[in-house]
N, C-alpha and C. Protein backbone atom coordinates (compact mmCIF):
# COMPACT_ATOMS: atom_id res chain seq x y z
N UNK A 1 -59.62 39.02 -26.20
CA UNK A 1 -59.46 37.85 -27.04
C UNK A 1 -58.07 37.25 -26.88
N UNK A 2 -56.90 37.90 -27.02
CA UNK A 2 -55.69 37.70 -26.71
C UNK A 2 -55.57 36.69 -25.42
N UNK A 3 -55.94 37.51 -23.98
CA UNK A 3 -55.63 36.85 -22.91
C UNK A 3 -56.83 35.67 -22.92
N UNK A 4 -57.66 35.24 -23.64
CA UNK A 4 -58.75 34.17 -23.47
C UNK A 4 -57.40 32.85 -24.13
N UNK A 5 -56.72 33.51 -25.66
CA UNK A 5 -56.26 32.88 -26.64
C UNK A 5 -55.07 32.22 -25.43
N UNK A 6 -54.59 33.02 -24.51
CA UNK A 6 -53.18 32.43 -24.05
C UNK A 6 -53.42 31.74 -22.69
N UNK A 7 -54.68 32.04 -22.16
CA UNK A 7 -55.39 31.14 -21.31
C UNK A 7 -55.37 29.62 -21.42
N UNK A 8 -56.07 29.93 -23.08
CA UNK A 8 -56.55 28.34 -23.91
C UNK A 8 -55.00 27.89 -23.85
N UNK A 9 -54.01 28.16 -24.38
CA UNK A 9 -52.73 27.75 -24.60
C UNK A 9 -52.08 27.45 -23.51
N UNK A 10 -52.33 28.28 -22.16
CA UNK A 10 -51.51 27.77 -20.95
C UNK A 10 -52.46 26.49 -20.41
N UNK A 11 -53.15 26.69 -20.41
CA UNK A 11 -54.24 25.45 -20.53
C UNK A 11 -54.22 24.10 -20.78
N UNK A 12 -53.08 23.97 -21.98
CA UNK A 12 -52.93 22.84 -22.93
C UNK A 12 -51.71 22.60 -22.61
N UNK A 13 -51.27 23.17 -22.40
CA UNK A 13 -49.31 22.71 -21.97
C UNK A 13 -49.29 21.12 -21.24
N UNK A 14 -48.41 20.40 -21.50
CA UNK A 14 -47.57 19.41 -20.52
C UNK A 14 -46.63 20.07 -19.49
N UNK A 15 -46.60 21.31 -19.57
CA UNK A 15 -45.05 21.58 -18.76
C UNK A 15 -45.58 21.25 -17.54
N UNK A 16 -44.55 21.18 -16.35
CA UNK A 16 -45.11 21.27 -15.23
C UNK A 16 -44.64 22.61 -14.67
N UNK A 17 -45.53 23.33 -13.77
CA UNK A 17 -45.35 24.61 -13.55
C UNK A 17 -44.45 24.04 -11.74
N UNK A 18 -45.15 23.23 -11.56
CA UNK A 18 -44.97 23.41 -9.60
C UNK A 18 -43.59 22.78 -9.51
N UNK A 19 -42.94 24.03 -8.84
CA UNK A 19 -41.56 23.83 -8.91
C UNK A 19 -40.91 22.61 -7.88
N UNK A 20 -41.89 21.91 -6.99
CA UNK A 20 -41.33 20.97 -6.03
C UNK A 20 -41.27 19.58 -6.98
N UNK A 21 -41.93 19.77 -8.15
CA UNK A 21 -41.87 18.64 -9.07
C UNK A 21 -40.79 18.91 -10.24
N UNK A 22 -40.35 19.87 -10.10
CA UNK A 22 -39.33 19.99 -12.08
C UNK A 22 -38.13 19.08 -11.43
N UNK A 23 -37.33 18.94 -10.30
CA UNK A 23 -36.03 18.75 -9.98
C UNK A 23 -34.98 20.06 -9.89
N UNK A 24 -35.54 20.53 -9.49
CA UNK A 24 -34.67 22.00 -9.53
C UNK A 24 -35.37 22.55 -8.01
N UNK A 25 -35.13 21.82 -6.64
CA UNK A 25 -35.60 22.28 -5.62
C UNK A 25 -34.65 23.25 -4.91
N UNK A 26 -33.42 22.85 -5.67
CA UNK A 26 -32.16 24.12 -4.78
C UNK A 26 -32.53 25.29 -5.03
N UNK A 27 -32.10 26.04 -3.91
CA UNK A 27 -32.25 27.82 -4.64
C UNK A 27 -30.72 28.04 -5.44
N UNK A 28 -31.12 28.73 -6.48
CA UNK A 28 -30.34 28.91 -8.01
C UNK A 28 -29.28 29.83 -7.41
N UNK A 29 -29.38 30.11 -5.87
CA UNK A 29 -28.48 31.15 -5.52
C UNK A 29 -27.38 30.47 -4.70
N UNK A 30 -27.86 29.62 -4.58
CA UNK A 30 -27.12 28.17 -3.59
C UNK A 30 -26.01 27.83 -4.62
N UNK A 31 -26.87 27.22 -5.64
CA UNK A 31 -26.26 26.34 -6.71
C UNK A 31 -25.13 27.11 -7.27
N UNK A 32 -25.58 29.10 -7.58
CA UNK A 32 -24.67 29.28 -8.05
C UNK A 32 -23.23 30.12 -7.36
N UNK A 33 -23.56 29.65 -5.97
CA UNK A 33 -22.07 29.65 -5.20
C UNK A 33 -21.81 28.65 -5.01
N UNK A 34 -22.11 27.43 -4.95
CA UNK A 34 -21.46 26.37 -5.19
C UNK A 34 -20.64 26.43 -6.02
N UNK A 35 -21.17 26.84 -7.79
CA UNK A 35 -20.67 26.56 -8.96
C UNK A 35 -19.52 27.62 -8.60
N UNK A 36 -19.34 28.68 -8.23
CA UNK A 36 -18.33 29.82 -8.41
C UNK A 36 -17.29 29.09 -7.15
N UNK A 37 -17.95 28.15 -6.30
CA UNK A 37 -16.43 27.92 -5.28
C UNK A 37 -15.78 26.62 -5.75
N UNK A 38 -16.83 25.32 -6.44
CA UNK A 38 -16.15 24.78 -7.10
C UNK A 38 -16.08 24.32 -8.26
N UNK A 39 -16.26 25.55 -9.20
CA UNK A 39 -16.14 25.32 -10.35
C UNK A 39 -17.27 24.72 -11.43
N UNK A 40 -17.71 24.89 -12.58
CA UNK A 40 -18.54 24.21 -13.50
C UNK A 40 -18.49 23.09 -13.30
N UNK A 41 -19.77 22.17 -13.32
CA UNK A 41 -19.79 20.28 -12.95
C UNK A 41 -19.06 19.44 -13.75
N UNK A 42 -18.76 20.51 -15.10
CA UNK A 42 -18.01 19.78 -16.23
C UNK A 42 -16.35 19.78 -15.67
N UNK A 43 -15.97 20.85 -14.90
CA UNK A 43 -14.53 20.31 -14.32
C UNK A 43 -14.62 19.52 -13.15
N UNK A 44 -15.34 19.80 -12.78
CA UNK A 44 -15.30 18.99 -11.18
C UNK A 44 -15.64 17.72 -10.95
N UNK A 45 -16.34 17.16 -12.39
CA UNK A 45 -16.71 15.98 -12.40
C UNK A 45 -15.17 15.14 -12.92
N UNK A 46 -14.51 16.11 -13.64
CA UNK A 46 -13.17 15.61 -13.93
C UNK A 46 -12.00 15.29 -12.89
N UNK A 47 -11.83 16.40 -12.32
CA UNK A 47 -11.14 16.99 -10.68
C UNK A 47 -11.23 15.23 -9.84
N UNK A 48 -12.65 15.66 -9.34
CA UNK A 48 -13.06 14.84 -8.14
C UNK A 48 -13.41 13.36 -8.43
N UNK A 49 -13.16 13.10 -10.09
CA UNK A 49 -13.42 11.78 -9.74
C UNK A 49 -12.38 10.74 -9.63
N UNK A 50 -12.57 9.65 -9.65
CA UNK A 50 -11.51 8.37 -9.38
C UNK A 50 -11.67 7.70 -10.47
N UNK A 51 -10.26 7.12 -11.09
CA UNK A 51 -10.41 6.68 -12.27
C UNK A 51 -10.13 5.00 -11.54
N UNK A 52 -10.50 4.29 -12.32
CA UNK A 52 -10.45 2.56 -11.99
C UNK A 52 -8.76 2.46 -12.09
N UNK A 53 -8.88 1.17 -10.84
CA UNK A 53 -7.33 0.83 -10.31
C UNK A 53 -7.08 0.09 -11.79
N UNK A 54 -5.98 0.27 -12.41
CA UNK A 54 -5.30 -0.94 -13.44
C UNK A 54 -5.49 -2.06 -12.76
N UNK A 55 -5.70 -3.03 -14.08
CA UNK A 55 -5.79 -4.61 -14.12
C UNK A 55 -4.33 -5.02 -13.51
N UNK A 56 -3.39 -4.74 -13.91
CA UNK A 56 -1.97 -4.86 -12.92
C UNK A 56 -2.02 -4.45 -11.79
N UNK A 57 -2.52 -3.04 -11.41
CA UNK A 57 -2.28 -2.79 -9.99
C UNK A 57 -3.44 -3.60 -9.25
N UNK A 58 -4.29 -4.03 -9.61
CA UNK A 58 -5.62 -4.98 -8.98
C UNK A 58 -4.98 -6.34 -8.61
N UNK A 59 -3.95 -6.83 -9.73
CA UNK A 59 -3.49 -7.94 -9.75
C UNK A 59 -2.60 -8.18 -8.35
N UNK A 60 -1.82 -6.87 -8.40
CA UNK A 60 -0.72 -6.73 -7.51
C UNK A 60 -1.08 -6.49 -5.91
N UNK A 61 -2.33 -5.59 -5.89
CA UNK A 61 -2.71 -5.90 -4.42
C UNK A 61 -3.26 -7.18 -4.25
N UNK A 62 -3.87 -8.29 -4.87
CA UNK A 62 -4.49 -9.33 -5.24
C UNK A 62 -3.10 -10.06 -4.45
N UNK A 63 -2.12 -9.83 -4.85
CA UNK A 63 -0.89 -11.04 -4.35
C UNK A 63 -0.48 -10.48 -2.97
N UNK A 64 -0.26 -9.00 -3.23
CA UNK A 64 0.26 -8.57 -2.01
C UNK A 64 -0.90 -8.83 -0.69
N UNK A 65 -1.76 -9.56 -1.15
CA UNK A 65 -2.56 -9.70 0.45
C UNK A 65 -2.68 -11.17 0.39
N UNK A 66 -2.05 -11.84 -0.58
CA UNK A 66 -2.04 -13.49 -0.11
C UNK A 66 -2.94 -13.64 -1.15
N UNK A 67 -3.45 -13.30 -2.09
CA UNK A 67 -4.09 -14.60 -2.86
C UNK A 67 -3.08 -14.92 -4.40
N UNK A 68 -3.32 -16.21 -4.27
CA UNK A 68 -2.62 -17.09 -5.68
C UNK A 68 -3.14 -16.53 -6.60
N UNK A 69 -2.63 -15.92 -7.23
CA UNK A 69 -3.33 -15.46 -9.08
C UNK A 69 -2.98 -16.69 -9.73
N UNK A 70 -2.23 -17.68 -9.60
CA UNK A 70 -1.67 -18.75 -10.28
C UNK A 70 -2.85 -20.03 -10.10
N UNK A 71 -4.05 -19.73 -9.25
CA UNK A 71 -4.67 -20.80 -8.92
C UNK A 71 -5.12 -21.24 -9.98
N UNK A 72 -5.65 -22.73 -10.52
CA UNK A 72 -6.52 -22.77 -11.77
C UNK A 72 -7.81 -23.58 -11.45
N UNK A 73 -8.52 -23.52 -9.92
CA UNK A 73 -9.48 -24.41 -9.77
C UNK A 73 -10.70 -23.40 -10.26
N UNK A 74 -11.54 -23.86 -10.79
CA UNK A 74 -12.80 -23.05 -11.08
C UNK A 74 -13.33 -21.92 -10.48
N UNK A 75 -13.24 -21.94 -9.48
CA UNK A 75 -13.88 -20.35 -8.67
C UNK A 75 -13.49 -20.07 -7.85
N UNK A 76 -11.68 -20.04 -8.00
CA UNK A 76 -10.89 -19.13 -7.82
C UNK A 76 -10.79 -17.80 -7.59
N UNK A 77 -10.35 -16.68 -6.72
CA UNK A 77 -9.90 -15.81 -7.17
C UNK A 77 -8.40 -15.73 -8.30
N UNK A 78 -7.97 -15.76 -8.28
CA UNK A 78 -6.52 -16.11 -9.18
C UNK A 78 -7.28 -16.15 -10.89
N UNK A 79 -8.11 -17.39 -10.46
CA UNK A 79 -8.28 -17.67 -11.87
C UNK A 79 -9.11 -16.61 -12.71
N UNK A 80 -10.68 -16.20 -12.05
CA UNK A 80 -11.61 -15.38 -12.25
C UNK A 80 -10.36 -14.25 -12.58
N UNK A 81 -9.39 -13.43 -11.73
CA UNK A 81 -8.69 -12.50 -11.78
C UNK A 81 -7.90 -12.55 -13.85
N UNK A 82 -7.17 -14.10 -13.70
CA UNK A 82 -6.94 -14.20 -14.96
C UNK A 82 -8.02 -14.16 -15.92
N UNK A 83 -8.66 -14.69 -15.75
CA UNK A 83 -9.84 -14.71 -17.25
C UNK A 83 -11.14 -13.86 -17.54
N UNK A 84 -10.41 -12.51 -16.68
CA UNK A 84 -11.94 -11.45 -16.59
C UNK A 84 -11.24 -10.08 -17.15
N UNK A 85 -10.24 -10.12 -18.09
CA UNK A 85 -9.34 -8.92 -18.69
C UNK A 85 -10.55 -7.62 -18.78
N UNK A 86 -11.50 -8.61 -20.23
CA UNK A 86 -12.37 -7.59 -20.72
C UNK A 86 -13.63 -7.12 -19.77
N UNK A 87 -14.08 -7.89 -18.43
CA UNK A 87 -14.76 -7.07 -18.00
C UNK A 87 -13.99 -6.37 -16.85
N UNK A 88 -12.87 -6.25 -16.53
CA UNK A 88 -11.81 -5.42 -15.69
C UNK A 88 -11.78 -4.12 -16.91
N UNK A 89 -11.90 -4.07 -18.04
CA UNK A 89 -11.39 -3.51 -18.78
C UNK A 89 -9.67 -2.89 -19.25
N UNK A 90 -9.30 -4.48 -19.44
CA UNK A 90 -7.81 -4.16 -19.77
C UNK A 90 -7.44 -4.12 -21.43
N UNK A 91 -6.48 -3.45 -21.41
CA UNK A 91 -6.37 -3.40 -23.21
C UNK A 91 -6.21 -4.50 -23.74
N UNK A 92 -6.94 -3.92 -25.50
CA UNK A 92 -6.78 -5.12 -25.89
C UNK A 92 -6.10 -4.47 -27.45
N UNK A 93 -4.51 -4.70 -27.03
CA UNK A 93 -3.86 -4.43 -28.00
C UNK A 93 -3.96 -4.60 -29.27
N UNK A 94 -4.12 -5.76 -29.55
CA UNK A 94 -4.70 -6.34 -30.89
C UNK A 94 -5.47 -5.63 -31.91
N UNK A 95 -6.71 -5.23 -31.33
CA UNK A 95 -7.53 -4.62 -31.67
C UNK A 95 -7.45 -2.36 -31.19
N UNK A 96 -6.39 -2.19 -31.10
CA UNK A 96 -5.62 -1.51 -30.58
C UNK A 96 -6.78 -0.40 -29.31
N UNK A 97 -6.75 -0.97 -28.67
CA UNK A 97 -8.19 -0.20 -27.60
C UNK A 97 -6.50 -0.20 -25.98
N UNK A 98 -6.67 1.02 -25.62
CA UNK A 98 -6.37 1.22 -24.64
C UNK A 98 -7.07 0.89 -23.25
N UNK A 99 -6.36 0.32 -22.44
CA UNK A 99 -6.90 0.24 -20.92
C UNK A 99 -8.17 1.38 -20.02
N UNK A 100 -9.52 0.61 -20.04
CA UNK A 100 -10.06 1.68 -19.82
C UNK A 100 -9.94 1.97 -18.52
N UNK A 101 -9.92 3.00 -18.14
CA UNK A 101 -9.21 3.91 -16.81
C UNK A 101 -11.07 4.56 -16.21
N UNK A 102 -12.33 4.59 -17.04
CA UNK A 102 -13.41 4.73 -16.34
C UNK A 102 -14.06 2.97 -15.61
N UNK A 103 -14.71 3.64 -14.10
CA UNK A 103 -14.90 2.41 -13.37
C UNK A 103 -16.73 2.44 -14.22
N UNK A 104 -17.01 1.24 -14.38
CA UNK A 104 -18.58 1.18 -14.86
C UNK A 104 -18.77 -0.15 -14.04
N UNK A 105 -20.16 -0.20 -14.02
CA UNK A 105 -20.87 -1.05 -13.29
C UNK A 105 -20.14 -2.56 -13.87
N UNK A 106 -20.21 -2.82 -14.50
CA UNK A 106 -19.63 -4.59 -14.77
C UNK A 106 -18.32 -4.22 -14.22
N UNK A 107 -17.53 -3.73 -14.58
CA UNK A 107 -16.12 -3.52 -13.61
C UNK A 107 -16.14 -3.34 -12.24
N UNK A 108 -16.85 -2.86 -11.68
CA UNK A 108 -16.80 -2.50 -10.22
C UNK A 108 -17.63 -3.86 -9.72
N UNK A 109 -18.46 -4.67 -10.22
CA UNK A 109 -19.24 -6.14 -9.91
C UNK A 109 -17.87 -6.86 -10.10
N UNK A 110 -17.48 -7.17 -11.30
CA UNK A 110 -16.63 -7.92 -11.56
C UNK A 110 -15.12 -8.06 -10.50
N UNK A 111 -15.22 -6.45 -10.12
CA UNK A 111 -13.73 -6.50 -8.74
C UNK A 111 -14.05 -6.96 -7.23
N UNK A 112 -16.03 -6.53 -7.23
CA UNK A 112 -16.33 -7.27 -5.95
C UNK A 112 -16.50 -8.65 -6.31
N UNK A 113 -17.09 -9.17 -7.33
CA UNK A 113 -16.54 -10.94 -7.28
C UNK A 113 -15.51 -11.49 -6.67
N UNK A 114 -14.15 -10.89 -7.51
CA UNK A 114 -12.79 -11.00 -7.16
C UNK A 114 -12.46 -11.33 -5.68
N UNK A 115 -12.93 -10.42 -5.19
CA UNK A 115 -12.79 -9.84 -3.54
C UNK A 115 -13.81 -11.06 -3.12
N UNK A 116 -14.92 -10.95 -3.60
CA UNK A 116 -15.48 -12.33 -2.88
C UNK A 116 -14.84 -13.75 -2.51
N UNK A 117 -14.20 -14.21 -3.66
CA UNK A 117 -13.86 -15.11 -4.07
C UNK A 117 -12.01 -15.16 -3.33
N UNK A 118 -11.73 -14.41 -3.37
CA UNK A 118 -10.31 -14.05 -2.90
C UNK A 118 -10.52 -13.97 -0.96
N UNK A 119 -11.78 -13.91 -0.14
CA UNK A 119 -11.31 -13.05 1.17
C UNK A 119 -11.19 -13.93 1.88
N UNK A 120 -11.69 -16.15 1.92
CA UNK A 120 -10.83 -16.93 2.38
C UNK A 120 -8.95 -16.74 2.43
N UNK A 121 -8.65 -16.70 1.47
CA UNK A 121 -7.34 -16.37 0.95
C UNK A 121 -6.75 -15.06 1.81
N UNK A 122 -7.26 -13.87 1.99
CA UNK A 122 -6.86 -13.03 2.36
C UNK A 122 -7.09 -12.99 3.74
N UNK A 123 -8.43 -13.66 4.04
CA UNK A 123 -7.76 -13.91 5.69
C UNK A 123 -7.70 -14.59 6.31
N UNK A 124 -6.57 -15.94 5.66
CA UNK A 124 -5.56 -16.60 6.14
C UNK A 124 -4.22 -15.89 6.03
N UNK A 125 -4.16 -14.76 4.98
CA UNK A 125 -2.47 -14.57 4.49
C UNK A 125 -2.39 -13.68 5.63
N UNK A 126 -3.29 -12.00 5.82
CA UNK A 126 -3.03 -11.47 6.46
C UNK A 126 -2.37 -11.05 7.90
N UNK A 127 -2.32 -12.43 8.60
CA UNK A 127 -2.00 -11.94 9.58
C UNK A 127 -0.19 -12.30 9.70
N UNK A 128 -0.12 -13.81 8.19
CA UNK A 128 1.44 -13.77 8.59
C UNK A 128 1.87 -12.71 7.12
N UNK A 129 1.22 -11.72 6.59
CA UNK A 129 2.19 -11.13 5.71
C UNK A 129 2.85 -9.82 6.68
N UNK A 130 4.02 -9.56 6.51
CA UNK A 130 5.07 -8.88 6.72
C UNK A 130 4.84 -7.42 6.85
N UNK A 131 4.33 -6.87 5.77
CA UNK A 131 4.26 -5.96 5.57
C UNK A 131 2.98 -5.30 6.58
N UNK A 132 2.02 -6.03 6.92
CA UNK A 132 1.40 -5.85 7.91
C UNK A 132 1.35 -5.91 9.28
N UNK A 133 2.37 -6.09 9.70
CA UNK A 133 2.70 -6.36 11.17
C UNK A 133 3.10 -5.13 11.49
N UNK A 134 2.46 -4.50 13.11
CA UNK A 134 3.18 -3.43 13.21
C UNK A 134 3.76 -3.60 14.50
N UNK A 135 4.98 -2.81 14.68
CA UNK A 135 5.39 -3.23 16.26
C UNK A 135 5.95 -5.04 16.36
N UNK A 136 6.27 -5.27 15.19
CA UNK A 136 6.31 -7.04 15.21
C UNK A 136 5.26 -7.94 15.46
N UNK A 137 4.03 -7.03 15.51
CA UNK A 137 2.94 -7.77 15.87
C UNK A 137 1.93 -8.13 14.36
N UNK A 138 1.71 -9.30 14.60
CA UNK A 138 1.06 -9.30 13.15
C UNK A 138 -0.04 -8.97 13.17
N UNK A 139 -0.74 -8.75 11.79
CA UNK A 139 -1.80 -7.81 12.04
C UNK A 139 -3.43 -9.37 12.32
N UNK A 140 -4.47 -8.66 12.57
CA UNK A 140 -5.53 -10.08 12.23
C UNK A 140 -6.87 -8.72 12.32
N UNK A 141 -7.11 -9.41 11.09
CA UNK A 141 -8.49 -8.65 10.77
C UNK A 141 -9.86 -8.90 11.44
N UNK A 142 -9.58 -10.13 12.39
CA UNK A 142 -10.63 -10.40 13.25
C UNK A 142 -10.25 -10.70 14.93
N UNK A 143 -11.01 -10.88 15.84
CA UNK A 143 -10.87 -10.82 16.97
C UNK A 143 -11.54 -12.11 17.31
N UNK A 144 -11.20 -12.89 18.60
CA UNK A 144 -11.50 -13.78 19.34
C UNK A 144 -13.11 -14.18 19.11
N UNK A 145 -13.99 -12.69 19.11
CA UNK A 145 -15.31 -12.13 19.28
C UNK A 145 -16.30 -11.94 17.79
N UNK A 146 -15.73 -12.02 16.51
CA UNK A 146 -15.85 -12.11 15.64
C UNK A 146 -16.25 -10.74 15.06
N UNK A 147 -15.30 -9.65 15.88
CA UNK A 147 -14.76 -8.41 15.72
C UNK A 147 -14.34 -7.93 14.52
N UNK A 148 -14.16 -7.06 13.87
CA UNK A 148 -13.47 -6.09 13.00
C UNK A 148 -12.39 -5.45 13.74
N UNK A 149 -11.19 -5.97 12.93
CA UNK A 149 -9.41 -5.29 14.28
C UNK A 149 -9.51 -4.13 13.34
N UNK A 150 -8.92 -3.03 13.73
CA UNK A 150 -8.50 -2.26 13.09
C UNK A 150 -7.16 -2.09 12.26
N UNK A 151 -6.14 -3.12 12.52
CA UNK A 151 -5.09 -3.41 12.29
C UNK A 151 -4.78 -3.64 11.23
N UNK A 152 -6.12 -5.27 11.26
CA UNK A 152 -5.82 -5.89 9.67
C UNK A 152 -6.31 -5.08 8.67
N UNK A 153 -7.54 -4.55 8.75
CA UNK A 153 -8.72 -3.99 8.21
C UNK A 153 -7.53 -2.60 7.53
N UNK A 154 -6.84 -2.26 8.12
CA UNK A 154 -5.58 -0.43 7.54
C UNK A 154 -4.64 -1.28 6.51
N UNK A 155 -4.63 -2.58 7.01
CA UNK A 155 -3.34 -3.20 6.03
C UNK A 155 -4.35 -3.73 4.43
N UNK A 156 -5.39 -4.45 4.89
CA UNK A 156 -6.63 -4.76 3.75
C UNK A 156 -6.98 -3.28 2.70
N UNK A 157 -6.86 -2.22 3.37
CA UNK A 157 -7.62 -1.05 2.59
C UNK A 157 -6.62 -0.01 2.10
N UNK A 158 -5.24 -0.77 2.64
CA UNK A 158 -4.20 0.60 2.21
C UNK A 158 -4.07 1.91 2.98
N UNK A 159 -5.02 2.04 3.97
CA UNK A 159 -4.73 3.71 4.26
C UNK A 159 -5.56 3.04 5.99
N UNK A 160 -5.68 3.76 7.27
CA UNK A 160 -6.28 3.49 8.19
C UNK A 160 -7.56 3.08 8.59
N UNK A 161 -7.96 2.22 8.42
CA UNK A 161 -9.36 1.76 8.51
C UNK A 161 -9.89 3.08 10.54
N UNK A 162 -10.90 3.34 9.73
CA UNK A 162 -11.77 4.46 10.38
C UNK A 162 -13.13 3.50 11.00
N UNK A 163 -13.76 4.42 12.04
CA UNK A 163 -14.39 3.53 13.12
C UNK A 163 -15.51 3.48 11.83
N UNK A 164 -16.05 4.22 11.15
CA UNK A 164 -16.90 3.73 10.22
C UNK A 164 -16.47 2.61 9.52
N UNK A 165 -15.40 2.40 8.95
CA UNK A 165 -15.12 0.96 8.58
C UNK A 165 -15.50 -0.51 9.28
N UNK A 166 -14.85 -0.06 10.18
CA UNK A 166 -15.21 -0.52 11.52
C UNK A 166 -16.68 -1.34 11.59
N UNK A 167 -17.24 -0.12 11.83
CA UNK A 167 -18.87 -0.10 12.03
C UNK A 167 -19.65 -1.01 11.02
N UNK A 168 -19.15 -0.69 9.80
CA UNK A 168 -19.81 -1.18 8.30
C UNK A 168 -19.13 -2.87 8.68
N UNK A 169 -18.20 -3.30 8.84
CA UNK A 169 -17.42 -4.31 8.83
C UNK A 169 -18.47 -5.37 9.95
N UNK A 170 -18.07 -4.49 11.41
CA UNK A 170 -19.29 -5.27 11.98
C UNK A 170 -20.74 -5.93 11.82
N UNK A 171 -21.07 -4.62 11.29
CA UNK A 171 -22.95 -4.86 10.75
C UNK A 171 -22.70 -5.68 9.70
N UNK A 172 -21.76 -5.87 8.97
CA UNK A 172 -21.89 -6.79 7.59
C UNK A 172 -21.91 -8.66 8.87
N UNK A 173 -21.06 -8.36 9.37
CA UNK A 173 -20.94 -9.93 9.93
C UNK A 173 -22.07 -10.50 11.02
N UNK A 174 -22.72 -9.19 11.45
CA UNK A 174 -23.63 -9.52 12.49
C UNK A 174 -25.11 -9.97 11.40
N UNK A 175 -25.27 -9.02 10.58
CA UNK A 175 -26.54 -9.48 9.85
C UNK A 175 -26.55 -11.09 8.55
N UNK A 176 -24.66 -11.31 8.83
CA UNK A 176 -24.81 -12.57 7.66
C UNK A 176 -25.23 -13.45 8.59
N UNK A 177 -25.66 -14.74 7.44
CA UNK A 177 -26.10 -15.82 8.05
C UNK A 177 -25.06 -16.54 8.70
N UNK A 178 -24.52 -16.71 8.46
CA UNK A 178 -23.09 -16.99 10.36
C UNK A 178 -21.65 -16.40 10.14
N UNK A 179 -21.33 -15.90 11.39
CA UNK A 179 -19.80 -15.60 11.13
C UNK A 179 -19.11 -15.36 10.06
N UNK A 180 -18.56 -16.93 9.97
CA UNK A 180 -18.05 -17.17 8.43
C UNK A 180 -17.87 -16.54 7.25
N UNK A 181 -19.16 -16.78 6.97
CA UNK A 181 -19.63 -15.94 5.86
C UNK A 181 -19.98 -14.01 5.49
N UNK A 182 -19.99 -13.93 6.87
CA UNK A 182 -19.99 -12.18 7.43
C UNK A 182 -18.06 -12.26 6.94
N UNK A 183 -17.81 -12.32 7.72
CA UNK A 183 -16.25 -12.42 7.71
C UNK A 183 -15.92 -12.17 6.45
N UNK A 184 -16.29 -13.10 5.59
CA UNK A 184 -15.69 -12.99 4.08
C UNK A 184 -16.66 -11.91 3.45
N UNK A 185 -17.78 -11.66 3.57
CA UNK A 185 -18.22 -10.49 3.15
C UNK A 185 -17.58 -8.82 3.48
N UNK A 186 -17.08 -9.09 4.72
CA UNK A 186 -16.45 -7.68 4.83
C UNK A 186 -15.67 -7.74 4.27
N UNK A 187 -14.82 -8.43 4.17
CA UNK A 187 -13.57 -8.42 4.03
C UNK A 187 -13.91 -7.86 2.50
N UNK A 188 -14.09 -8.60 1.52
CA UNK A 188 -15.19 -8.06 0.14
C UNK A 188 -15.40 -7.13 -0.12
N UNK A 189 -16.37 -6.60 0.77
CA UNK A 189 -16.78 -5.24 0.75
C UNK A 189 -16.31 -4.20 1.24
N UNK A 190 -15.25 -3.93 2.11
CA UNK A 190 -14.03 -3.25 2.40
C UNK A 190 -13.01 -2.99 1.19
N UNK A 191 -12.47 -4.03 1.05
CA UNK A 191 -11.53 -4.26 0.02
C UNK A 191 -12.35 -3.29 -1.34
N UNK A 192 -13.07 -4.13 -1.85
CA UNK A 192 -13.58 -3.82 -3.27
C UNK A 192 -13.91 -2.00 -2.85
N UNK A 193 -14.94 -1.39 -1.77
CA UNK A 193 -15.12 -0.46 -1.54
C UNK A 193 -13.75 0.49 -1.88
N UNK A 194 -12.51 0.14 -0.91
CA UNK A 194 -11.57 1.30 -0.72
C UNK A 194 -10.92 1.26 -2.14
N UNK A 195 -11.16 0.05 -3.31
CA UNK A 195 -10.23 0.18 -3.73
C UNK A 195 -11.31 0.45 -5.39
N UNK A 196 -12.27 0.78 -5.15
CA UNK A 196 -13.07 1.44 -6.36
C UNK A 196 -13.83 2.73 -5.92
N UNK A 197 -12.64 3.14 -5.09
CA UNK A 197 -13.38 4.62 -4.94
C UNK A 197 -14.77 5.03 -3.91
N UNK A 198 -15.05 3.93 -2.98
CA UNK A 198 -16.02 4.14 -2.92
C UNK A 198 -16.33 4.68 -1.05
C-alpha cells in the first residue's frame, strides 16, 4: 500500500526528473573545482567585474579623441553627452544619490549612442591628435581600402587594438550599407565595446 501510495505521489509531481532539462548539465565535480580555484560566484562576481567608466572620465575620453562636448546642435555628440547625466547615471546631489558605478542596459545603450553620434568627429580628429601619432606618424583608423589600421583603432580603445578588433572592425564595415556608414559603426562599436567592459 505504501509503495502504490508513493507511486500515486511520484506520479503527480511537476518536478522535472530528466536532468538534461533542470539546467544543471555540469558535473557538480567540475563546478566544484571551479568554485574551490575561483572562489564562491558571490566573490568573483565582485573580483571580475567592471564597474561603469564615470560620467567625467566618459566626458574626458569624449574630448581627448576630438569631439566638442560644447556642441549645441540637436544630435550632437557633445550635446546628447551633456543632457544624458541620469541615464549615464551621474549623481544627483540634490537629491543626495551617489554616482552609479554599476553598468545597466540604458547606460551601456545610452554610451553606444554617444559613440554613434560622436565617430564622424572622432574620425576626423584622430589622425591630427598628438597623442596618437607614433614615430611622428599620425595615427588613421582607416586605410586607402576601407581597412581597419591598427594604429588608430590602439589610440580609439586605449590599450592595442588586437587582430580580433581588427576582424570585428572589418566585418562591421563590409556588411554596412556603404563604407561610410560601416566606418562610423566601428568606430562605435569599438569605442563603446572597450570602454564598457566588453
Amino acid at each position: 500500500m505504501r509503495y502504490a501510495l508513493l507511486l500515486l505521489i511520484a506520479g503527480c509531481t511537476t518536478e522535472i526528473v530528466d536532468s538534461t532539462t533542470t539546467g544543471h548539465a555540469e558535473d557538480p565535480y567540475t563546478s566544484l573545482e571551479r568554485e574551490q580555484r575561483e572562489g564562491p560566484p558571490r566573490y568573483t562576481s565582485r573580483l571580475h567585474s567592471c564597474a561603469k567608466m564615470r560620467v567625467a572620465t566618459l566626458g574626458n575620453v569624449l574630448a581627448s579623441r576630438g569631439v566638442n562636448l560644447a556642441a549645441t546642435q540637436e544630435l550632437s555628440a557633445g550635446r546628447m553627452y551633456r543632457t544624458s547625466a541620469v541615464a549615464l547615471g551621474a549623481a544627483n546631489y540634490p537629491a543626495r544619490t551617489r554616482e552609479n558605478i554599476e553598468l545597466g542596459v540604458a547606460t551601456a545603450s545610452k554610451i553606444f549612442d554617444i559613440y554613434v553620434q560622436a565617430a564622424p568627429e572622432i574620425i576626423a580628429a584622430i589622425p591630427v591628435r598628438p597623442e596618437c601619432a607614433r614615430n611622428g606618424q599620425p595615427a588613421q583608423l582607416f586605410d586607402s581600402s576601407n581597412h581597419c589600421v591598427e594604429s588608430g583603432f590602439s589610440c580609439l580603445i586605449g590599450t592595442r587594438a588586437t587582430p580580433q578588433h581588427l576582424a570585428v572592425c572589418n566585418e562591421t564595415i563590409k556588411r554596412a550599407n556603404d563604407p561610410e556608414t560601416g566606418k562610423q559603426l566601428a568606430v562605435a562599436l569599438l569605442a563603446a565595446a572597450a570602454h564598457t567592459c566588453e
